[in-house]
N, C-alpha and C. Protein backbone atom coordinates (compact mmCIF):
# COMPACT_ATOMS: atom_id res chain seq x y z
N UNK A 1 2.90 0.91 22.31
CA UNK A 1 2.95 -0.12 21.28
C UNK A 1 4.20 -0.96 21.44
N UNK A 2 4.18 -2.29 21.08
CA UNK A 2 5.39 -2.99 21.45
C UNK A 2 5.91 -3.14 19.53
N UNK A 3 7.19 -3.85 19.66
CA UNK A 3 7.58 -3.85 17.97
C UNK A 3 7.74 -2.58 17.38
N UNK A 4 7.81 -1.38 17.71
CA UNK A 4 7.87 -0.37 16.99
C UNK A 4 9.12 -0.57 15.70
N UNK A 5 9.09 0.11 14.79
CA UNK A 5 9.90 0.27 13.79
C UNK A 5 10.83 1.77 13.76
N UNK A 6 11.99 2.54 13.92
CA UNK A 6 12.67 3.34 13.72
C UNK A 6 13.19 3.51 12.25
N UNK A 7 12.60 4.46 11.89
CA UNK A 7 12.99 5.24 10.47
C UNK A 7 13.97 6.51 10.62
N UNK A 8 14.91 6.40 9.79
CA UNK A 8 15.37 7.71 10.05
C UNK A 8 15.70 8.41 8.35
N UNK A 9 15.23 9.73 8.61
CA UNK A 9 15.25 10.18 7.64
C UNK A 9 16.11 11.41 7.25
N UNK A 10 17.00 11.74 6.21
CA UNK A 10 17.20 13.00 6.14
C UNK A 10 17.37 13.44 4.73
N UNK A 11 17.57 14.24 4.44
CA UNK A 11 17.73 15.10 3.28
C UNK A 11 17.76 14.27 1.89
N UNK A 12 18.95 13.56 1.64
CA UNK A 12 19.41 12.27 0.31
C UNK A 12 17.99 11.24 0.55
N UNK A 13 17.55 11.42 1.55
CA UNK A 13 16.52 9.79 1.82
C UNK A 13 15.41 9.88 0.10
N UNK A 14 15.55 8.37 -0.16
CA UNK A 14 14.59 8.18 -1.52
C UNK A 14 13.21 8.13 -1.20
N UNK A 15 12.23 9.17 -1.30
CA UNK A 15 11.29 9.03 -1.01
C UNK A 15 10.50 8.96 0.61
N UNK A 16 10.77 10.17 0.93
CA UNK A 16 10.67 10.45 2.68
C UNK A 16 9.30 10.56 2.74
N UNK A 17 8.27 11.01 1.86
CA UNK A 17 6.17 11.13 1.81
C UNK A 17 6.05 10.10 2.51
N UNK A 18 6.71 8.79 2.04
CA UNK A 18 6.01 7.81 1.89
C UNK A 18 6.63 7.62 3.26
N UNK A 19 7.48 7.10 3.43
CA UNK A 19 7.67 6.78 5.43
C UNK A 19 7.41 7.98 6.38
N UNK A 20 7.34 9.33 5.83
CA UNK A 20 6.62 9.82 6.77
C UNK A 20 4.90 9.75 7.07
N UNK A 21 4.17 9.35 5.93
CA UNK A 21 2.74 9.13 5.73
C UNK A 21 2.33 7.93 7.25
N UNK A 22 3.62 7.16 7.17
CA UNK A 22 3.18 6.09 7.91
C UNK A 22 3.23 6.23 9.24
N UNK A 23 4.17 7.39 9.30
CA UNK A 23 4.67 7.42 10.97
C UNK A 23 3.45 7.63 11.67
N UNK A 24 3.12 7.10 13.05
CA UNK A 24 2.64 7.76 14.17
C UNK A 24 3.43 8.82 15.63
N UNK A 25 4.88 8.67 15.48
CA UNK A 25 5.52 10.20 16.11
C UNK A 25 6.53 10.43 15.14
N UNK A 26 6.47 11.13 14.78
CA UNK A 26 7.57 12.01 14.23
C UNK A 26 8.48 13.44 14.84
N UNK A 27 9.59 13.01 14.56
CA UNK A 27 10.39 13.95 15.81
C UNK A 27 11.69 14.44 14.01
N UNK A 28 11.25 16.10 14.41
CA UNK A 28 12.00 16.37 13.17
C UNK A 28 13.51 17.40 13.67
N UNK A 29 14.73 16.92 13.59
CA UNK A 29 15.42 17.55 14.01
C UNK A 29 16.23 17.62 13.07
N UNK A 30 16.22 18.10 11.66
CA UNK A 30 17.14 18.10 10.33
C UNK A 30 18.02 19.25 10.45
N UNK A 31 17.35 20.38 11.27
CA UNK A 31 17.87 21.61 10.65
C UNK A 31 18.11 22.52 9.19
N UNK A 32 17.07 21.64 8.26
CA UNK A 32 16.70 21.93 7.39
C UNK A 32 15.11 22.22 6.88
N UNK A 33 14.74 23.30 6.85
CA UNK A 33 13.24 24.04 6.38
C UNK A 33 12.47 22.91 5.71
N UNK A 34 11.51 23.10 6.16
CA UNK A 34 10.48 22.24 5.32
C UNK A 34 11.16 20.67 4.92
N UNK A 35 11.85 19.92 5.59
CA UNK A 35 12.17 19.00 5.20
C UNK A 35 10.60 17.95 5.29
N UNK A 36 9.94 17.96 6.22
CA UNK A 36 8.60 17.61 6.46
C UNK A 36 7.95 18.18 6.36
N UNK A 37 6.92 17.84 5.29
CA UNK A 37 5.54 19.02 5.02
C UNK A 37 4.43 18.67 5.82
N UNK A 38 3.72 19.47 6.13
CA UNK A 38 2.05 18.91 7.15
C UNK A 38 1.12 18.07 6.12
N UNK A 39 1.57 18.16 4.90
CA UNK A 39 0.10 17.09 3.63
C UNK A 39 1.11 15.94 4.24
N UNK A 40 2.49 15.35 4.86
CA UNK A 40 2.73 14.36 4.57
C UNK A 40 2.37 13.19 5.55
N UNK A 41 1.57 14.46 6.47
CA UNK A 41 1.71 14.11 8.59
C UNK A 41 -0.12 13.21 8.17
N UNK A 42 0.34 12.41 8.79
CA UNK A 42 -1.08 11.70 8.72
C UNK A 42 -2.27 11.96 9.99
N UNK A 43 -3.64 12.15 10.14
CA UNK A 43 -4.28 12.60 11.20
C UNK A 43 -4.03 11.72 12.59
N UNK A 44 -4.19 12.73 13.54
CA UNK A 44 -3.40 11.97 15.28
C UNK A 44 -2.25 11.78 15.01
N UNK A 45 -0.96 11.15 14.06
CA UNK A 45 0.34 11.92 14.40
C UNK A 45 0.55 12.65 15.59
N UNK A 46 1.57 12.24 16.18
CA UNK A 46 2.20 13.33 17.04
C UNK A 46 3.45 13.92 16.53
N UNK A 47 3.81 14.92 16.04
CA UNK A 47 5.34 15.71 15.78
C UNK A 47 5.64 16.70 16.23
N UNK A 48 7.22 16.54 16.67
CA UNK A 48 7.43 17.02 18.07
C UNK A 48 9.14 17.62 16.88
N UNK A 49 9.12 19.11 16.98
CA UNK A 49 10.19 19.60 16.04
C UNK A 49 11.02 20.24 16.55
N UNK A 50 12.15 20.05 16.67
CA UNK A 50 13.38 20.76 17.42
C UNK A 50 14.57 21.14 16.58
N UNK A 51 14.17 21.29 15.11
CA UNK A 51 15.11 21.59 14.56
C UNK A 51 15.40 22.84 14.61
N UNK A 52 16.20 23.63 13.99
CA UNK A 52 16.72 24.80 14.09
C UNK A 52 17.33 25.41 12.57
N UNK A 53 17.35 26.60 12.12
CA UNK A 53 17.84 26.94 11.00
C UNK A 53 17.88 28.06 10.83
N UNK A 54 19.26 28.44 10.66
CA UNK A 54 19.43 30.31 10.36
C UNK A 54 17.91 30.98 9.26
N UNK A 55 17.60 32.25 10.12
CA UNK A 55 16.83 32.84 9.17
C UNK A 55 17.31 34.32 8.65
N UNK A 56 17.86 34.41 6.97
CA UNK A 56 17.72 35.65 6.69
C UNK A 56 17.15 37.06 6.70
């Protein structure tokens, strides 16, 4: 695709559903759990997750 748009999102962001609903790749590297839920991933999405986060 030419023109793409870059969103970046993290934690404080107002309302992340809604620009993630839109994405077509999403690349989640917050290091924070569930910062992206799968209801928010729209169908064909590609997300590609490399975050990381201590587990108790």
């Amino acid at each position: 695709k030419q023109n793409a748009t870059v969103s970046i999102i993290h934690s404080k962001t107002k309302d992340p559903e809604k620009i993630t609903r839109e994405a077509d790749i999403i690349i989640a590297a917050a290091g924070v759990p569930n910062l992206v839920r799968g209801s928010w991933i729209k169908p064909g999405a590609v997300v590609i997750d490399v975050g990381i986060n201590p587990v108790n």
